[in-house]
N, C-alpha and C. Protein backbone atom coordinates (compact mmCIF):
# COMPACT_ATOMS: atom_id res chain seq x y z
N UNK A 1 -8.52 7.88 -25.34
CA UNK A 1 -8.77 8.53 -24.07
C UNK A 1 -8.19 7.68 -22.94
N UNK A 2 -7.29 8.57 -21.95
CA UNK A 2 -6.95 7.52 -21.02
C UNK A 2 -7.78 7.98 -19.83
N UNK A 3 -7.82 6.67 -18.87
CA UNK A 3 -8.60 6.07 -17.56
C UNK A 3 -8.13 6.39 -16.65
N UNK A 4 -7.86 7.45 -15.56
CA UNK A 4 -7.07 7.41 -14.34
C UNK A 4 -7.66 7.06 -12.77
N UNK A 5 -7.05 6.81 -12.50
CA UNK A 5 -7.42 6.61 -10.90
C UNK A 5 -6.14 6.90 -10.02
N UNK A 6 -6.74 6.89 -8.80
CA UNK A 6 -5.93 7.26 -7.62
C UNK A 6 -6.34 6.67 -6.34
N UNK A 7 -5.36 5.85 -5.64
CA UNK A 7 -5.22 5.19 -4.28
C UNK A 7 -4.89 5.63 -3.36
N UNK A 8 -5.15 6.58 -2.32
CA UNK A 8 -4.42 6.72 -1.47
C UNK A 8 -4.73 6.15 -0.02
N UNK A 9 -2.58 5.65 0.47
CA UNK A 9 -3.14 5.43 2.00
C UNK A 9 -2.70 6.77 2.67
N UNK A 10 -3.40 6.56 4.10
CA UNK A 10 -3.04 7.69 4.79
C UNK A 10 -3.45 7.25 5.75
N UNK A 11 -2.06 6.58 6.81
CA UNK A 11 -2.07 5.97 7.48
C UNK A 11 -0.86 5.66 8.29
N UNK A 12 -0.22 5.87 9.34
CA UNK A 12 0.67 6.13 10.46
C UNK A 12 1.81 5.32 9.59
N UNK A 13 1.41 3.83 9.22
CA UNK A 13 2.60 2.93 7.98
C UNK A 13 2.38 2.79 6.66
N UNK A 14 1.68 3.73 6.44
CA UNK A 14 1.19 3.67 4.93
C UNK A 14 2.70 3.11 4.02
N UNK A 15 3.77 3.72 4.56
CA UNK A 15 5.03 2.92 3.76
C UNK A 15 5.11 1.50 3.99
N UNK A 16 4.81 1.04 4.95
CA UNK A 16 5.30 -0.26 5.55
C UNK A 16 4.10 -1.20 4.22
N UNK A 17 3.03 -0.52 3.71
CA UNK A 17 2.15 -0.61 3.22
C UNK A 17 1.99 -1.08 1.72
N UNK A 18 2.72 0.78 1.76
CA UNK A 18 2.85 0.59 -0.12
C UNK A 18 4.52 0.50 -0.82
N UNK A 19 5.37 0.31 -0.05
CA UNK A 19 6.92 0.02 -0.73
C UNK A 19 6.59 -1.12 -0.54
N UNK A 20 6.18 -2.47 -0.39
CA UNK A 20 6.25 -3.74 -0.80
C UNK A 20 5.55 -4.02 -2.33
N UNK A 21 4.86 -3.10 -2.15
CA UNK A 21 4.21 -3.41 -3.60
C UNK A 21 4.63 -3.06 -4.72
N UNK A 22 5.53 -1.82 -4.64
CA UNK A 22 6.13 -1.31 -5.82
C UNK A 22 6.84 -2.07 -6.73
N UNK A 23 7.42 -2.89 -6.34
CA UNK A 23 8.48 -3.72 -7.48
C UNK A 23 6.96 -4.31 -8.28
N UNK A 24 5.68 -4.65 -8.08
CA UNK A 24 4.73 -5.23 -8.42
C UNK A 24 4.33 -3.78 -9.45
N UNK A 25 4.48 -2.90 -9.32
CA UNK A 25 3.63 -1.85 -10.32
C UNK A 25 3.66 -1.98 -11.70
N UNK A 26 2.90 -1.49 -12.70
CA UNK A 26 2.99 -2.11 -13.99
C UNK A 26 3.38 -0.75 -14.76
N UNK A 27 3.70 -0.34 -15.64
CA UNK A 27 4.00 0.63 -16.66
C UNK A 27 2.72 1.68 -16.33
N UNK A 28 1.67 0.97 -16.11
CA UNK A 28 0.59 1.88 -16.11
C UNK A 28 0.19 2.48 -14.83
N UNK A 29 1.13 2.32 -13.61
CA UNK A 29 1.19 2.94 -12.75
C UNK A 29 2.47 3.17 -11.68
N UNK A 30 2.41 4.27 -10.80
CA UNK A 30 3.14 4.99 -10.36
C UNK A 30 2.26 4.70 -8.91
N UNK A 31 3.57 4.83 -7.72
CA UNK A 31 3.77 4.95 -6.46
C UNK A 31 4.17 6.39 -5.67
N UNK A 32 4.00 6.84 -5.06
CA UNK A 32 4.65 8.37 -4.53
C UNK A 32 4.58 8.10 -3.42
N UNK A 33 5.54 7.94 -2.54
CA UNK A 33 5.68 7.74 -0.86
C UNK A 33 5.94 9.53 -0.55
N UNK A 34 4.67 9.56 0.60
CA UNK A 34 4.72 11.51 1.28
C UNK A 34 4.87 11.16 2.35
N UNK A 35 5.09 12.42 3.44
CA UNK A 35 5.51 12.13 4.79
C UNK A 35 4.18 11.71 5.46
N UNK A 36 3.02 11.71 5.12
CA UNK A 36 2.13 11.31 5.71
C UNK A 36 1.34 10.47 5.07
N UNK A 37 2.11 9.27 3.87
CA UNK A 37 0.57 8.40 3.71
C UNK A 37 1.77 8.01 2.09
N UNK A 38 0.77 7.50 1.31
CA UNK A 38 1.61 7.02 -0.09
C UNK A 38 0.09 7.06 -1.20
N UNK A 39 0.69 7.17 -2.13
CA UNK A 39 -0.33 7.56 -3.28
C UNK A 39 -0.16 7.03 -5.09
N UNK A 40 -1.00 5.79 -4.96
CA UNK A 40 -0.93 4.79 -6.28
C UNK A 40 -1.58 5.60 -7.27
N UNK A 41 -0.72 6.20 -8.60
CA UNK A 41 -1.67 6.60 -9.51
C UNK A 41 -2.08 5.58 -10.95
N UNK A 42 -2.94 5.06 -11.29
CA UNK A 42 -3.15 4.29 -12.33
C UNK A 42 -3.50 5.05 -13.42
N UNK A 43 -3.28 4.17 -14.49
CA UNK A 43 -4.18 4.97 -15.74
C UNK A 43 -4.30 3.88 -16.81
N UNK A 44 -5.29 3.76 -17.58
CA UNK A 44 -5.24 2.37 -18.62
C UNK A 44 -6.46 2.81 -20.00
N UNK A 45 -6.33 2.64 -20.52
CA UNK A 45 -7.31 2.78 -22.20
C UNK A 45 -8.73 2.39 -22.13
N UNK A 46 -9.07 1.45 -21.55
CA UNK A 46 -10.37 1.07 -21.09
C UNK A 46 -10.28 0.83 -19.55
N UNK A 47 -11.65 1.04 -19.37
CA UNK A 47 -12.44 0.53 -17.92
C UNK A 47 -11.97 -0.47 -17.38
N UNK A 48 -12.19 -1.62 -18.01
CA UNK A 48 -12.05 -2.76 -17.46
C UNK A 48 -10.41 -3.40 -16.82
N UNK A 49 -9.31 -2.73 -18.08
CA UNK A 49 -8.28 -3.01 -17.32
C UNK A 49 -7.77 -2.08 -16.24
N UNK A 50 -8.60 -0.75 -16.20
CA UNK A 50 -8.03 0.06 -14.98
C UNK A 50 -8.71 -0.92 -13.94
N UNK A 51 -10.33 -1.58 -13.86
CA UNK A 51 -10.42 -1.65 -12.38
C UNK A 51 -9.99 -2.68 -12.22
N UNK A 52 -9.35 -3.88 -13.28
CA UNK A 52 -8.57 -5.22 -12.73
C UNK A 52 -7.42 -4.81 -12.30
N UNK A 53 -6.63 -3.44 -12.44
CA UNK A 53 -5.65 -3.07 -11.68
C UNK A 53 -5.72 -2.90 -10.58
N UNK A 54 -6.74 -1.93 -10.71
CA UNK A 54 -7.28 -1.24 -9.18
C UNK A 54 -7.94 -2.43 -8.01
N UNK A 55 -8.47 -3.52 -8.87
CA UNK A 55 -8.25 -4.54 -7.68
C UNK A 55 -7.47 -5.21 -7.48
N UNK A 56 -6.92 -5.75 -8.33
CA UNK A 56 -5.62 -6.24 -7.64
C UNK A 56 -4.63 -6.16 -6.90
N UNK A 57 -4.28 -4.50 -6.88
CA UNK A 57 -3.75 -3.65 -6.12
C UNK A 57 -4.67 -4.16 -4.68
N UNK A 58 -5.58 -3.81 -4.91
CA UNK A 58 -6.54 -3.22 -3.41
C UNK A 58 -6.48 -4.57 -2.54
N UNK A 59 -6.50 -5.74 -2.79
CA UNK A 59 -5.99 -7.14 -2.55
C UNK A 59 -4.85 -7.22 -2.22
N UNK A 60 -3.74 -7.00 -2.34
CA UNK A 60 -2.57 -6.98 -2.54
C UNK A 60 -2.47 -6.18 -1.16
N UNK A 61 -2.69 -4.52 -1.26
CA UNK A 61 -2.72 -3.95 0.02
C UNK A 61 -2.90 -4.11 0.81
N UNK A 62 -4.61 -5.10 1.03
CA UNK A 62 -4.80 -5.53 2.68
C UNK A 62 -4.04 -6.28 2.89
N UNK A 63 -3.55 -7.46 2.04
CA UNK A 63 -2.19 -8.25 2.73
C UNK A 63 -1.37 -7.44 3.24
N UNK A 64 -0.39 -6.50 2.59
CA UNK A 64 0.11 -5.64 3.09
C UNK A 64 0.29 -5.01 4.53
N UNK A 65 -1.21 -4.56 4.22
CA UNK A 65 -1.44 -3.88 5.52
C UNK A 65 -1.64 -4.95 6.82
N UNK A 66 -2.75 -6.12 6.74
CA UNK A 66 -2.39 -6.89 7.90
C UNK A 66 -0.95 -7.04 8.26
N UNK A 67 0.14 -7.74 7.22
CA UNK A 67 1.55 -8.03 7.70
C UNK A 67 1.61 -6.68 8.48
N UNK A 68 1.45 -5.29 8.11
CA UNK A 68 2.49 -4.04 8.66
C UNK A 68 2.07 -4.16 9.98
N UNK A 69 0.64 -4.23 10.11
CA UNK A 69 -0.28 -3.87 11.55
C UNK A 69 0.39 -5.31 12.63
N UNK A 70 0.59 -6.87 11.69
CA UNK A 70 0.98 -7.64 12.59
C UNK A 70 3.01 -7.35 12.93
N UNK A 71 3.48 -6.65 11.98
CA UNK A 71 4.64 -6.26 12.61
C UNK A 71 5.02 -5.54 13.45
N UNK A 72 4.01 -4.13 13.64
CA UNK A 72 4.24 -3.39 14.38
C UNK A 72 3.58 -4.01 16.21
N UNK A 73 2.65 -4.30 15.68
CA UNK A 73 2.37 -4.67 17.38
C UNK A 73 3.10 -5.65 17.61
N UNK A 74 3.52 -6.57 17.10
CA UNK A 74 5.07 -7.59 17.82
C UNK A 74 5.68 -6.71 18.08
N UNK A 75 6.36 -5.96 17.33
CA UNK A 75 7.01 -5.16 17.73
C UNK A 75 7.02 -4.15 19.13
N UNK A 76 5.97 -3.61 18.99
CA UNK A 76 5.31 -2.92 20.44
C UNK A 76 5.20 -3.84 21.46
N UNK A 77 4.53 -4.93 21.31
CA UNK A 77 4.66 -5.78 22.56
C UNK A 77 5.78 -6.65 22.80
N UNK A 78 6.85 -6.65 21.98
CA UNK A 78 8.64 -6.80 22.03
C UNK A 78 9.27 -5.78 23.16
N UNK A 79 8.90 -4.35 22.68
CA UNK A 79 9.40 -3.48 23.61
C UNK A 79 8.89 -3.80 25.17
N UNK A 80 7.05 -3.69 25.51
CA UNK A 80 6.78 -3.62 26.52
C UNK A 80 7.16 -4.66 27.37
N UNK A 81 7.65 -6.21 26.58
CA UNK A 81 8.02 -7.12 27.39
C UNK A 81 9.48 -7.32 27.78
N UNK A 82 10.07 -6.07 27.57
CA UNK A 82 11.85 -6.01 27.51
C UNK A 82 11.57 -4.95 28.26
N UNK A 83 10.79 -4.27 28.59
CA UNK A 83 10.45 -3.11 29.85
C UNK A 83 9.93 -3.82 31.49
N UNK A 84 9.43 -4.90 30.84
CA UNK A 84 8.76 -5.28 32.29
C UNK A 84 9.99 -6.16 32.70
N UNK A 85 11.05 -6.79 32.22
CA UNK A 85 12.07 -7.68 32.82
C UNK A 85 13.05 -7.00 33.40
């Protein structure tokens, strides 16, 4: 019997998010980037190695996601300070 799960972000950079992680995916899971968000599907034989996936992943993401959130506002406050000069 196989184990599935499903991650989804859905979130303005959900790419900025989940394409760093992909080269990291294992046989036992799949990535799908949509126009509004991205969607990790897992699947594994027992319990235990789906949720050591599923956390590791989920670890992995908030890094992710802090870097995206700290790129974009440099970024934003790059622009506003090239507006005020």
């Amino acid at each position: 019997m196989k184990i599935k799960a499903k991650i989804e972000i859905s979130e303005a950079n959900a790419d900025l998010v989940a394409i760093p992680l992909m080269p990291d995916n294992m046989d036992n899971m799949n990535t799908v980037i949509k126009e509004k968000g991205a969607v990790t599907y897992f699947e594994a034989d027992k319990i235990g190695s789906l949720i050591a996936s599923v956390d590791d992943y989920l670890m992995n993401a908030k890094v992710a996601q802090d870097m995206a959130e700290l790129v974009v506002s440099e970024e934003t406050e790059g622009k506003r300070n090239k507006k005020e000069e």
